[in-house]
N, C-alpha and C. Protein backbone atom coordinates (compact mmCIF):
# COMPACT_ATOMS: atom_id res chain seq x y z
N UNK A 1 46.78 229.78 97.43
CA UNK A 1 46.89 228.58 96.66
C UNK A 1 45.53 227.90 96.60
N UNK A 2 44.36 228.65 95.90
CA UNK A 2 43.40 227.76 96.02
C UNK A 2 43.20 227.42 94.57
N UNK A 3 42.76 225.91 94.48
CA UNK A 3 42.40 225.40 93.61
C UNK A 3 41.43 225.57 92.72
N UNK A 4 41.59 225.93 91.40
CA UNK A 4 40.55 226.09 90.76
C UNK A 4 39.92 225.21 90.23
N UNK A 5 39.34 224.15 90.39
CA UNK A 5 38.93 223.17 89.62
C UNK A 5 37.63 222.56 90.87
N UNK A 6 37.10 222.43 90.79
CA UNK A 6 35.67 222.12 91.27
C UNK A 6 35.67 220.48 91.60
N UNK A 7 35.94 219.89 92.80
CA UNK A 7 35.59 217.95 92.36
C UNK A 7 33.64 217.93 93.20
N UNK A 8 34.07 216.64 92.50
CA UNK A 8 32.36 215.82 92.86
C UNK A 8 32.10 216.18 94.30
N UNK A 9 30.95 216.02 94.34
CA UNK A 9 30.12 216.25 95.92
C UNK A 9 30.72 215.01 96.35
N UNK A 10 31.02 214.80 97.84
CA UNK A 10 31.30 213.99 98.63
C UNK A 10 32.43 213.30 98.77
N UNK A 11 33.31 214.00 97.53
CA UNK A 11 34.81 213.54 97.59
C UNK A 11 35.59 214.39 97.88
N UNK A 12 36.69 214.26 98.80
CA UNK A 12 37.86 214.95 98.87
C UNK A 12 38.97 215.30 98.03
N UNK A 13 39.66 216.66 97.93
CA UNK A 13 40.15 216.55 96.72
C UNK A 13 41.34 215.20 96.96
N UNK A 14 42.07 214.99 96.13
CA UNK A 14 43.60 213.75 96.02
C UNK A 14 42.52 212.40 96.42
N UNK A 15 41.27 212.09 96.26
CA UNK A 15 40.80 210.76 96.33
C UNK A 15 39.78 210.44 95.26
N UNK A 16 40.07 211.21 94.75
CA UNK A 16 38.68 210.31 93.61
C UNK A 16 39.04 209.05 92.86
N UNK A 17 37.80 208.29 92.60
CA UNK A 17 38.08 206.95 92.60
C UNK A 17 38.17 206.83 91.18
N UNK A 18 38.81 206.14 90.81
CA UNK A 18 39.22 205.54 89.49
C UNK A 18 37.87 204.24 89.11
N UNK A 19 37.20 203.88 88.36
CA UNK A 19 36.46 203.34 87.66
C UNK A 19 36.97 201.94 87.38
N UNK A 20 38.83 202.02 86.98
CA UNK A 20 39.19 200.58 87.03
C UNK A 20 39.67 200.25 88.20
N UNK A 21 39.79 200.70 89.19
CA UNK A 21 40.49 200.28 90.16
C UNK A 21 38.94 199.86 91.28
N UNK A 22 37.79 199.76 91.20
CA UNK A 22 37.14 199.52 92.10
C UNK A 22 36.47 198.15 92.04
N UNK A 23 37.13 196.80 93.04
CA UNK A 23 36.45 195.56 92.58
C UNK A 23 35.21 195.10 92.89
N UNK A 24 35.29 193.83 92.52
CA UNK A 24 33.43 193.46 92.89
C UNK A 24 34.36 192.26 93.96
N UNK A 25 34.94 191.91 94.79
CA UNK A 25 35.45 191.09 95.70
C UNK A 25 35.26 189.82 95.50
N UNK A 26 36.04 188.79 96.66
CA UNK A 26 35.67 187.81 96.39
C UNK A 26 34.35 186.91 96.26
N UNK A 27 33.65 187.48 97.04
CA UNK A 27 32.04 186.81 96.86
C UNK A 27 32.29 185.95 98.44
N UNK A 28 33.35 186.48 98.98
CA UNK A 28 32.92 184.96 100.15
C UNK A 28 34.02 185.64 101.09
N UNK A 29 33.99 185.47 102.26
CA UNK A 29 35.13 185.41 103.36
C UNK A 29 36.07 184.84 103.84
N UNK A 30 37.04 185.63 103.78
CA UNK A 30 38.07 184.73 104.17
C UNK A 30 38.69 183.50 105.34
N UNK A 31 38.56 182.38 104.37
CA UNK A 31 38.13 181.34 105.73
C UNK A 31 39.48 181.35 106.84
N UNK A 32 39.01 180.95 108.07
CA UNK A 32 39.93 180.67 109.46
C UNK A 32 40.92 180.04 108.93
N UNK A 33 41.64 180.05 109.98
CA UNK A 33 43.04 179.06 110.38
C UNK A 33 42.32 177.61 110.43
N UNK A 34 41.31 178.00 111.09
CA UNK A 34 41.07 176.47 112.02
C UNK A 34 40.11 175.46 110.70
N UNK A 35 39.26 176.89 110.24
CA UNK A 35 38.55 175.94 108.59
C UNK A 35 39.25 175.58 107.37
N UNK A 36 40.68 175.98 107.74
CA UNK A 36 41.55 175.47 106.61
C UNK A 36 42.12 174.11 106.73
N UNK A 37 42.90 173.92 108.30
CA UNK A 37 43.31 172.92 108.78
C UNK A 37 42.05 171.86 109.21
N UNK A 38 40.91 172.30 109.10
CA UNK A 38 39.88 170.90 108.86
C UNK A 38 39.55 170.69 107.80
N UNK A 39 39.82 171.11 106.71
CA UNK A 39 39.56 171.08 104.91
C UNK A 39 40.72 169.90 105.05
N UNK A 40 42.19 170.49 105.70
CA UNK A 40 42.88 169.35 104.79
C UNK A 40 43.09 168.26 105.91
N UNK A 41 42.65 168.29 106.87
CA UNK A 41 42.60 166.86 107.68
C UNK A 41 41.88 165.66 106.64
N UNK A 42 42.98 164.34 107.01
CA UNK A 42 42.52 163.38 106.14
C UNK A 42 42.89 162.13 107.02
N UNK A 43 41.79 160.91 107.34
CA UNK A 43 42.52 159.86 108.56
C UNK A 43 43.70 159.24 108.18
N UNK A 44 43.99 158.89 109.15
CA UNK A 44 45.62 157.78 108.95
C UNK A 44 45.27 157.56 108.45
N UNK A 45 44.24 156.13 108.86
CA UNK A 45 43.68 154.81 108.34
C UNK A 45 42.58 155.06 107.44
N UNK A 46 42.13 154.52 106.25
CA UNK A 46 41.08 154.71 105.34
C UNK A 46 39.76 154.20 106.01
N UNK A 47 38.78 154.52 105.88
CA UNK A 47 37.16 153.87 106.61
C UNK A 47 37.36 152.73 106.79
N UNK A 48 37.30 151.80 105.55
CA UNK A 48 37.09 150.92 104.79
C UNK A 48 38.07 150.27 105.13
N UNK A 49 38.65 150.19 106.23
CA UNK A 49 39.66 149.03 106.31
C UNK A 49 39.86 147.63 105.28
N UNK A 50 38.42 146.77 105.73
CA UNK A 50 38.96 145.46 104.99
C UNK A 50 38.36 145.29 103.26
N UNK A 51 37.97 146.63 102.91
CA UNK A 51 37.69 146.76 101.62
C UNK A 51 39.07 147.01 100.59
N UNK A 52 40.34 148.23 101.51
CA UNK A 52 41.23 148.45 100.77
C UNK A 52 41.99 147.44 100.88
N UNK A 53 42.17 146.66 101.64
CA UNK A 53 42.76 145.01 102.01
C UNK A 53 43.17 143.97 101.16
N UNK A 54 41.03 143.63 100.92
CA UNK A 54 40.58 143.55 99.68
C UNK A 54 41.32 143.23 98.52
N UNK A 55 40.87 144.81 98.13
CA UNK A 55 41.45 145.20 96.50
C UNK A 55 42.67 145.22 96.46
N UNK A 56 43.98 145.25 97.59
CA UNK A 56 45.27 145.01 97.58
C UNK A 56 45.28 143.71 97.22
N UNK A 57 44.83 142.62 97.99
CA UNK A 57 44.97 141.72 97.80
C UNK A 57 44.96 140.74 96.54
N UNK A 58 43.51 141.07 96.14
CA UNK A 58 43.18 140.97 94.58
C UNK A 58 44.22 141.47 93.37
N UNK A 59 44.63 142.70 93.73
CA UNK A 59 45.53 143.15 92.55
C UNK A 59 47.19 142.38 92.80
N UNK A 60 47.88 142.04 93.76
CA UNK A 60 48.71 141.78 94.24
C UNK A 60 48.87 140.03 93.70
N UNK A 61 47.69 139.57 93.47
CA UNK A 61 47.15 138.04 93.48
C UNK A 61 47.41 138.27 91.67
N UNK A 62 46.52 138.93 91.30
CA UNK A 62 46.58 139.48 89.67
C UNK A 62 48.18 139.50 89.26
N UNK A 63 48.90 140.39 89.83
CA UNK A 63 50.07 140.50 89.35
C UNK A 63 50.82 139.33 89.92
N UNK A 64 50.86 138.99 90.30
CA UNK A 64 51.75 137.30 90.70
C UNK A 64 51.14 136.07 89.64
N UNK A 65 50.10 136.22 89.29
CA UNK A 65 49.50 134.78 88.33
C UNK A 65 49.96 135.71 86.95
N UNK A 66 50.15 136.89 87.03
CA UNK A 66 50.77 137.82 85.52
C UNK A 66 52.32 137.10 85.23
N UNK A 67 53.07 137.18 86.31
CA UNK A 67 54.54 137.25 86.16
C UNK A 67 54.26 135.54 86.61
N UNK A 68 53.78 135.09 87.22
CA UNK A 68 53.87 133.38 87.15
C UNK A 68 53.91 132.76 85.17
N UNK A 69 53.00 133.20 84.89
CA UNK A 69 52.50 132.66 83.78
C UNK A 69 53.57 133.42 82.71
N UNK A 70 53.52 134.01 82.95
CA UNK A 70 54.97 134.94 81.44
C UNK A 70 56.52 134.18 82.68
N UNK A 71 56.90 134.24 83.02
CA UNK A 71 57.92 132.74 83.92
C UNK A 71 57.69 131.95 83.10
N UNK A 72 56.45 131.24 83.19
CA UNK A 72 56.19 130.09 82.67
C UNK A 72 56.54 130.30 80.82
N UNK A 73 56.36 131.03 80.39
CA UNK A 73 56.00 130.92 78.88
C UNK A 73 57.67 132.04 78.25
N UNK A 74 58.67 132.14 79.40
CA UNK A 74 60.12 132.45 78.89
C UNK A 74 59.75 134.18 78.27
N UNK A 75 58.61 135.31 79.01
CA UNK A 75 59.00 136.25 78.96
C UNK A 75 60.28 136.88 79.71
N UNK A 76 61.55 137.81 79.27
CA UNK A 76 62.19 138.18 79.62
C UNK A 76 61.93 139.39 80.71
N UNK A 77 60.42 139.97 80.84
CA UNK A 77 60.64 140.39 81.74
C UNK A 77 60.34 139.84 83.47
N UNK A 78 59.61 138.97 83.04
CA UNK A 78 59.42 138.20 84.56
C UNK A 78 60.02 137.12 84.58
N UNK A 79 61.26 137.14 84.02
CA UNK A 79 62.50 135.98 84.21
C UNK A 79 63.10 136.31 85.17
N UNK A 80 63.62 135.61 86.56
CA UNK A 80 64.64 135.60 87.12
C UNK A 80 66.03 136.24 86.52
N UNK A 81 66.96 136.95 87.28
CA UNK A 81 68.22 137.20 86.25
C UNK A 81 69.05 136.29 86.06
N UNK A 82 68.84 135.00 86.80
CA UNK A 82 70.00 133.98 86.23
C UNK A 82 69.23 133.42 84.88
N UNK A 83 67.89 133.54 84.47
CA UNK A 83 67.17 132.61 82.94
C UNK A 83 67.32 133.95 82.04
N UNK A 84 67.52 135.25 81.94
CA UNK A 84 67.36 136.37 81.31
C UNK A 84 68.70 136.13 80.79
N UNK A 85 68.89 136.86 79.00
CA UNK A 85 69.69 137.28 77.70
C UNK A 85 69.65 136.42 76.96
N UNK A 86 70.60 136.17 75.86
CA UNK A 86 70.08 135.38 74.66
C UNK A 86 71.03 134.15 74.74
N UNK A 87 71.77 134.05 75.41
CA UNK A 87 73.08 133.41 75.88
C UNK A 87 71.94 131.84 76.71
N UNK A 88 71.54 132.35 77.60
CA UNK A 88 70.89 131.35 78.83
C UNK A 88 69.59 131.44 77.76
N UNK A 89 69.05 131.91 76.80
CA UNK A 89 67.76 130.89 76.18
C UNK A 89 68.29 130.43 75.06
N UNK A 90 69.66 129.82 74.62
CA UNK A 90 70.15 129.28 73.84
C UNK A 90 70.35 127.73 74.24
N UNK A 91 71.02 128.47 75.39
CA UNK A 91 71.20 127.21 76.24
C UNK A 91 70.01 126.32 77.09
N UNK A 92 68.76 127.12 77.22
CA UNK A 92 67.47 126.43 77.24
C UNK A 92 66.84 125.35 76.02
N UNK A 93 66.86 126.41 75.27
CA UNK A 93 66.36 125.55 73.89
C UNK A 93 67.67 124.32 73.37
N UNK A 94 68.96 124.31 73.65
CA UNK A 94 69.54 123.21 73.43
C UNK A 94 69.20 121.94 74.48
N UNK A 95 69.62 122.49 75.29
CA UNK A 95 69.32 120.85 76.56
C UNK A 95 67.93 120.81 76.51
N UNK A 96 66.91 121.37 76.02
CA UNK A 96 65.55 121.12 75.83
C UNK A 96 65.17 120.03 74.55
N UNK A 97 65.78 120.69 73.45
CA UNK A 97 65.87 120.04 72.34
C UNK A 97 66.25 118.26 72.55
N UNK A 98 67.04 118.22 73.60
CA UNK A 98 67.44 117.01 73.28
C UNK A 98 66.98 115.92 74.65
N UNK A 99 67.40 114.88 74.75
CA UNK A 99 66.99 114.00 75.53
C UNK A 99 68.28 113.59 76.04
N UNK A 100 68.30 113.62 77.38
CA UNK A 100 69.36 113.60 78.45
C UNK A 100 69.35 112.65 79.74
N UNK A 101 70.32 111.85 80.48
CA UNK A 101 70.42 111.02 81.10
C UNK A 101 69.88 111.53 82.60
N UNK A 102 70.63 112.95 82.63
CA UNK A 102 70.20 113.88 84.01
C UNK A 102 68.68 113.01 84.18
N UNK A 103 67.60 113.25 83.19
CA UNK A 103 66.36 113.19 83.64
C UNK A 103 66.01 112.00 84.66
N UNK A 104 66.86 110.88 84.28
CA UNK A 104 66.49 109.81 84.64
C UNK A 104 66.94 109.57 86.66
N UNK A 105 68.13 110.83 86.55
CA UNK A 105 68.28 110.66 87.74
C UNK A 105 67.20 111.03 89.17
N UNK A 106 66.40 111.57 89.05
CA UNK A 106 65.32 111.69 89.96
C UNK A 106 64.60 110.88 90.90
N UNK A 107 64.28 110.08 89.34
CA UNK A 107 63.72 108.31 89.37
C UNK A 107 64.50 107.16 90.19
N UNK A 108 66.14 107.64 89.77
CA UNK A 108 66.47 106.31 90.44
C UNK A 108 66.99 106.94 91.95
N UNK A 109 66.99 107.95 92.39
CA UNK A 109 67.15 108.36 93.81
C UNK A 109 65.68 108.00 94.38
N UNK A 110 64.59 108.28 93.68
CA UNK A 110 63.26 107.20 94.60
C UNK A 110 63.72 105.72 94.53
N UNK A 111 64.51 105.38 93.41
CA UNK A 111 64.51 104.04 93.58
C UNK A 111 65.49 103.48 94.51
N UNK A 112 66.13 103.96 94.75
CA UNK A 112 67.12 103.94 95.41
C UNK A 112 66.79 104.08 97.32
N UNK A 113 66.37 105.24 97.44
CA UNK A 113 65.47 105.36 98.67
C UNK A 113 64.61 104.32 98.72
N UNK A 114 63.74 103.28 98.35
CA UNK A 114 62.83 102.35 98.48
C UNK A 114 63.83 101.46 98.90
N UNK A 115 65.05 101.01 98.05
CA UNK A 115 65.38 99.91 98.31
C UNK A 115 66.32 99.67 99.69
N UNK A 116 66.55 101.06 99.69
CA UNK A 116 67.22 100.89 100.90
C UNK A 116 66.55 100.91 102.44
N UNK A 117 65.33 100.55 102.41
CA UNK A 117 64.42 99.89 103.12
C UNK A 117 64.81 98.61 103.75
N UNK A 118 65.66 97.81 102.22
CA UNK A 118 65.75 96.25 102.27
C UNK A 118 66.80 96.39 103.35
N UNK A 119 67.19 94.43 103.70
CA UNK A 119 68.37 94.42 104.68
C UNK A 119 69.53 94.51 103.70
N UNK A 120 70.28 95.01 104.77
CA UNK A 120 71.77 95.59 103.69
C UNK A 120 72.65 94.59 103.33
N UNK A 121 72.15 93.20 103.26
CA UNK A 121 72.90 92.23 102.79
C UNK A 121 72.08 91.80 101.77
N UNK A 122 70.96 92.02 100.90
CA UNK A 122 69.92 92.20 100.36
C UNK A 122 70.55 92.36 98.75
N UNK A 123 70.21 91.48 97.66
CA UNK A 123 70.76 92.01 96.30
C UNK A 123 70.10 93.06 95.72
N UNK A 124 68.60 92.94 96.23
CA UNK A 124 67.82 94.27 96.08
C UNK A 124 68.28 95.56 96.43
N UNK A 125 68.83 95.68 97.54
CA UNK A 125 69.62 96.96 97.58
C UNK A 125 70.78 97.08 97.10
N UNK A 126 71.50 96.02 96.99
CA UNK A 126 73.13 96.55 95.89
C UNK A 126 72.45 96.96 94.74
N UNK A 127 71.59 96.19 93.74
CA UNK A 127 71.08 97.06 92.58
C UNK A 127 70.65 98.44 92.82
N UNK A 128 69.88 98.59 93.58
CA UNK A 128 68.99 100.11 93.72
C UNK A 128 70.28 101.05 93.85
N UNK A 129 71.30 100.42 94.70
CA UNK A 129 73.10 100.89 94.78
C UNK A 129 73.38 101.37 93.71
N UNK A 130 73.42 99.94 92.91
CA UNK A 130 74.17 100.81 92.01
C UNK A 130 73.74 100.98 90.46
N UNK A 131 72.44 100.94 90.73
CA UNK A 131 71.96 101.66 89.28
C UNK A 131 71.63 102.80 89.72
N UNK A 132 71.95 103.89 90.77
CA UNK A 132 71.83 104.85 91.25
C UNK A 132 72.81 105.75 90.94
N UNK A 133 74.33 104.98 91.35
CA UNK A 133 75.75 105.42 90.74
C UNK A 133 76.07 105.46 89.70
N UNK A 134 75.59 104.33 88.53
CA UNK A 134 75.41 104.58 86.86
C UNK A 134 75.20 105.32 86.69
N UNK A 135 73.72 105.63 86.91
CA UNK A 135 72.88 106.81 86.44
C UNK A 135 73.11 107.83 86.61
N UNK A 136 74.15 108.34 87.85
CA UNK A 136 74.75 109.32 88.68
C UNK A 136 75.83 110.00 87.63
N UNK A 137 76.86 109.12 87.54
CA UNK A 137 78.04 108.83 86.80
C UNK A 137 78.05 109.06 85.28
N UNK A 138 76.55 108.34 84.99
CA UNK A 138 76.10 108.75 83.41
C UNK A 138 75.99 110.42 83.21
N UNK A 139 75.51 110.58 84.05
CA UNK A 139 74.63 112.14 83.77
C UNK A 139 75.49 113.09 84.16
N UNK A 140 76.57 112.64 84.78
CA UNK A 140 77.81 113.99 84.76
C UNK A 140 78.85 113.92 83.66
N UNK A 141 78.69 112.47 83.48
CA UNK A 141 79.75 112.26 81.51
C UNK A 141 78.68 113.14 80.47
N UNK A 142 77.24 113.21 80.77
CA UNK A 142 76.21 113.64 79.46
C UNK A 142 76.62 115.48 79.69
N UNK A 143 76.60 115.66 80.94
CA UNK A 143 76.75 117.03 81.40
C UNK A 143 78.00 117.74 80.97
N UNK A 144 78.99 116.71 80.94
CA UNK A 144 80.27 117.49 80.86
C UNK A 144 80.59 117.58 79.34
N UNK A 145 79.50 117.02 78.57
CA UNK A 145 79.67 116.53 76.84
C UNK A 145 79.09 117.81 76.52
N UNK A 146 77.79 118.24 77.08
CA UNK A 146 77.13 118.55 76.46
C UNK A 146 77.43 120.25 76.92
N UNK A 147 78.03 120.60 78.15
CA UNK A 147 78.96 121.99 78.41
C UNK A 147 79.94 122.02 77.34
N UNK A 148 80.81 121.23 76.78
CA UNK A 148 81.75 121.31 75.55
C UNK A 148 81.16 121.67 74.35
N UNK A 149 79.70 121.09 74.23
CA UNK A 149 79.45 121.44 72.99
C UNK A 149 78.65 122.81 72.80
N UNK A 150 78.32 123.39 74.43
CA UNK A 150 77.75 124.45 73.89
C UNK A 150 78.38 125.59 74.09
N UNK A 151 79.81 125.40 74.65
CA UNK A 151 80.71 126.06 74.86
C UNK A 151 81.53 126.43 73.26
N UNK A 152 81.57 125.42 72.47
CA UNK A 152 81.89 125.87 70.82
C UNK A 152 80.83 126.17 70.46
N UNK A 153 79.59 126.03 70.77
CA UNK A 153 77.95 126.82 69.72
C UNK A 153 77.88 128.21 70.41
N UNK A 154 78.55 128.53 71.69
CA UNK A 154 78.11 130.22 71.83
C UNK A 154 79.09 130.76 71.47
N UNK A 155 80.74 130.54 71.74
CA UNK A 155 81.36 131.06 71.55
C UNK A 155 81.22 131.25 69.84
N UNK A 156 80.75 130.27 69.13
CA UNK A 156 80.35 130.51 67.36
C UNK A 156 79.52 131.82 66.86
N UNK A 157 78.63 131.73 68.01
CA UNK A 157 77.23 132.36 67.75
C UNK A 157 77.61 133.98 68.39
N UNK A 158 78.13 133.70 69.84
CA UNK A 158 77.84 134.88 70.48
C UNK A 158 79.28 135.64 70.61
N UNK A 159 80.33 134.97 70.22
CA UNK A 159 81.86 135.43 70.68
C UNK A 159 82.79 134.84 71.68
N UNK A 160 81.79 134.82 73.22
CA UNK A 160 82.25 134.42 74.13
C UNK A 160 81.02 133.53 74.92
N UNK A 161 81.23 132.84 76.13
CA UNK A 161 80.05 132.12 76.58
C UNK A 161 80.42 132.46 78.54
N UNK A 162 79.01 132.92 78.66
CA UNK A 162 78.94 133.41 79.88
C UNK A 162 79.11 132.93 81.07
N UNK A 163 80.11 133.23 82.10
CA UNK A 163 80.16 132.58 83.38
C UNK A 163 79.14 132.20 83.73
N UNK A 164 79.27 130.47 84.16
CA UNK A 164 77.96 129.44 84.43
C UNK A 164 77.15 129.01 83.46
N UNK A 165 77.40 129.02 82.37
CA UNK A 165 76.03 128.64 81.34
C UNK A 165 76.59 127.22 81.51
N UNK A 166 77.62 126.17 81.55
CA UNK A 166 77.82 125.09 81.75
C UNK A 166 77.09 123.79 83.30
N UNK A 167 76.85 125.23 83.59
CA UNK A 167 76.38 124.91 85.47
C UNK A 167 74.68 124.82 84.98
N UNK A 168 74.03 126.29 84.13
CA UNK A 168 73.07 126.36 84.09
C UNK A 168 72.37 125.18 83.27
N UNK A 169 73.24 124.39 82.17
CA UNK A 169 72.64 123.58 81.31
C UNK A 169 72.48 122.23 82.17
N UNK A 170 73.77 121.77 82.86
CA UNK A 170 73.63 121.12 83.61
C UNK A 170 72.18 121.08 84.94
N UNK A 171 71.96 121.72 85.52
CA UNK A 171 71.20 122.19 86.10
C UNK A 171 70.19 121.70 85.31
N UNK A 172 69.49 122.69 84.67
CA UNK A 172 68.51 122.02 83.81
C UNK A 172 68.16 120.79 82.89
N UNK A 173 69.60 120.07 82.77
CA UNK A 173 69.09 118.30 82.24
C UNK A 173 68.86 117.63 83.37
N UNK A 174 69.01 117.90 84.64
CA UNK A 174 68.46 116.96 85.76
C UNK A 174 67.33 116.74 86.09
N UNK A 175 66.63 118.13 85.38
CA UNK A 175 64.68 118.08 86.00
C UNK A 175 63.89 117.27 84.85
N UNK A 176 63.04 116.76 85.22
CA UNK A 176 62.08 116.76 84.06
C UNK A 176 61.89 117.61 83.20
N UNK A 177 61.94 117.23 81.82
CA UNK A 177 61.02 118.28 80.77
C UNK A 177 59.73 119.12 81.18
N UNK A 178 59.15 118.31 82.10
CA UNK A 178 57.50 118.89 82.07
C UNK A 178 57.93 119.82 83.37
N UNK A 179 58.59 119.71 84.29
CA UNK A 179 58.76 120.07 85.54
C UNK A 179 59.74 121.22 85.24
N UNK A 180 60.92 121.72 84.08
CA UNK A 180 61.64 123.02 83.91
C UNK A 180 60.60 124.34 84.18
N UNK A 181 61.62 125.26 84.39
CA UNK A 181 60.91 126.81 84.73
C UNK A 181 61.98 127.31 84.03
N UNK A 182 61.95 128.23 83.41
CA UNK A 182 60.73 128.71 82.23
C UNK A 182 60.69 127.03 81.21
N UNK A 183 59.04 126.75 81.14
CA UNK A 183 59.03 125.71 80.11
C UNK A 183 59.92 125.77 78.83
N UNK A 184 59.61 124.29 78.60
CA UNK A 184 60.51 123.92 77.06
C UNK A 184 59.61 125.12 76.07
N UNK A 185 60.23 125.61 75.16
CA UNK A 185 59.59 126.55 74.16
C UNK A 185 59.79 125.34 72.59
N UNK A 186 60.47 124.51 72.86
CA UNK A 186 61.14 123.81 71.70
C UNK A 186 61.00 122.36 71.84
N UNK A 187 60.61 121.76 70.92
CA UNK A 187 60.27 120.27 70.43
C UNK A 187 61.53 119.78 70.62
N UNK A 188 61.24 118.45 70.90
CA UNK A 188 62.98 117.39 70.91
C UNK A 188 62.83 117.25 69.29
N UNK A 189 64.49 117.62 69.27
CA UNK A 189 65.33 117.72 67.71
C UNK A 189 65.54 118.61 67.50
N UNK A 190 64.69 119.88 67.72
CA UNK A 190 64.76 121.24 66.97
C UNK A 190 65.56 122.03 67.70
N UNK A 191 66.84 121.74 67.44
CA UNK A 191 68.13 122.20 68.27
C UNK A 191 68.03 124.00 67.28
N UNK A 192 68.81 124.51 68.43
CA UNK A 192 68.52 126.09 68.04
C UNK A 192 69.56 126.36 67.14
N UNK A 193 69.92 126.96 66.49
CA UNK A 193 70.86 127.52 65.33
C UNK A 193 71.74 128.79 65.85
């Protein structure tokens, strides 16, 4: 059984090398265990402690005067969920629109607190008394008028009117105009439609 076929000097026959099969390698050695696991070591803590601090701080500061100021100016997305849908800025722009007794109550609870300084047999303090309870008394007759009427303008507008919007309007004729969150968006008169 001898072979007739002649191969190259220095090769054995069943090994000659194929032309595509011979590579040019990686160019480099294959790194350790130990130079891999120091490639991906990375510290707890960053160098720079009070630099990343810092820039937390700053951006954190940024986004709070972002969502303060859109609050302030009745964006829906940095509304609280009790001032958010179209229901509760209906009911903003109405008790805004108009001028309400609530406001006055603030005023006469300082006034009221001063006078009751006086001696309690004092006419100065029965008034501060009871222009406190007027005013008291007024502003839950204005409150309970003005839940009726917007209780027929949503149910007109929207179908139905949402648990608490009577609480929420109320609520909001007690503060000052200048002092509401989210501000008035609407002039007194320009009741919403």
């Amino acid at each position: 059984m001898a072979r007739s076929t002649q191969s190259p000097a220095g090769t054995s026959p069943g090994t000659e090398l194929n032309q595509d099969s011979i590579s040019t390698g990686k160019g480099h050695a294959t790194p350790t265990r130990k130079e891999k696991e120091a490639a991906r070591k990375r510290p707890l803590v960053a160098n720079d402690r009070a630099e990343r601090r810092r820039r937390e701080r700053e951006a954190a500061t940024a986004e709070r005067e972002r969502a303060r100021v859109g609050m302030a100016n009745g964006e829906q997305k940095y509304l609280p969920v009790r001032d958010r849908g179209p229901q509760r800025k209906f009911v903003r722009d109405y008790v805004d629109a108009r001028w309400s007794v609530g406001e006055l109550l603030l005023p006469t609870i300082v006034l009221f607190f001063i006078t009751s300084f006086f001696p309690s047999d004092s006419v100065i303090q029965l008034v501060g008394f009871a222009i406190m309870w007027f005013v008291l008394l007024v502003s839950v007759v204005d409150a309970v008028i003005v839940g009726n009427i917007l209780k027929k303008k949503l149910t007109e507008k929207f179908g139905s009117m949402d648990k608490g919007s009577r609480f929420y309007a109320a609520m909001r004729m007690v503060y000052f105009r200048q002092m509401r969150l989210p501000k008035a968006q609407v002039k007194r008169g320009d009741f919403p439609s």
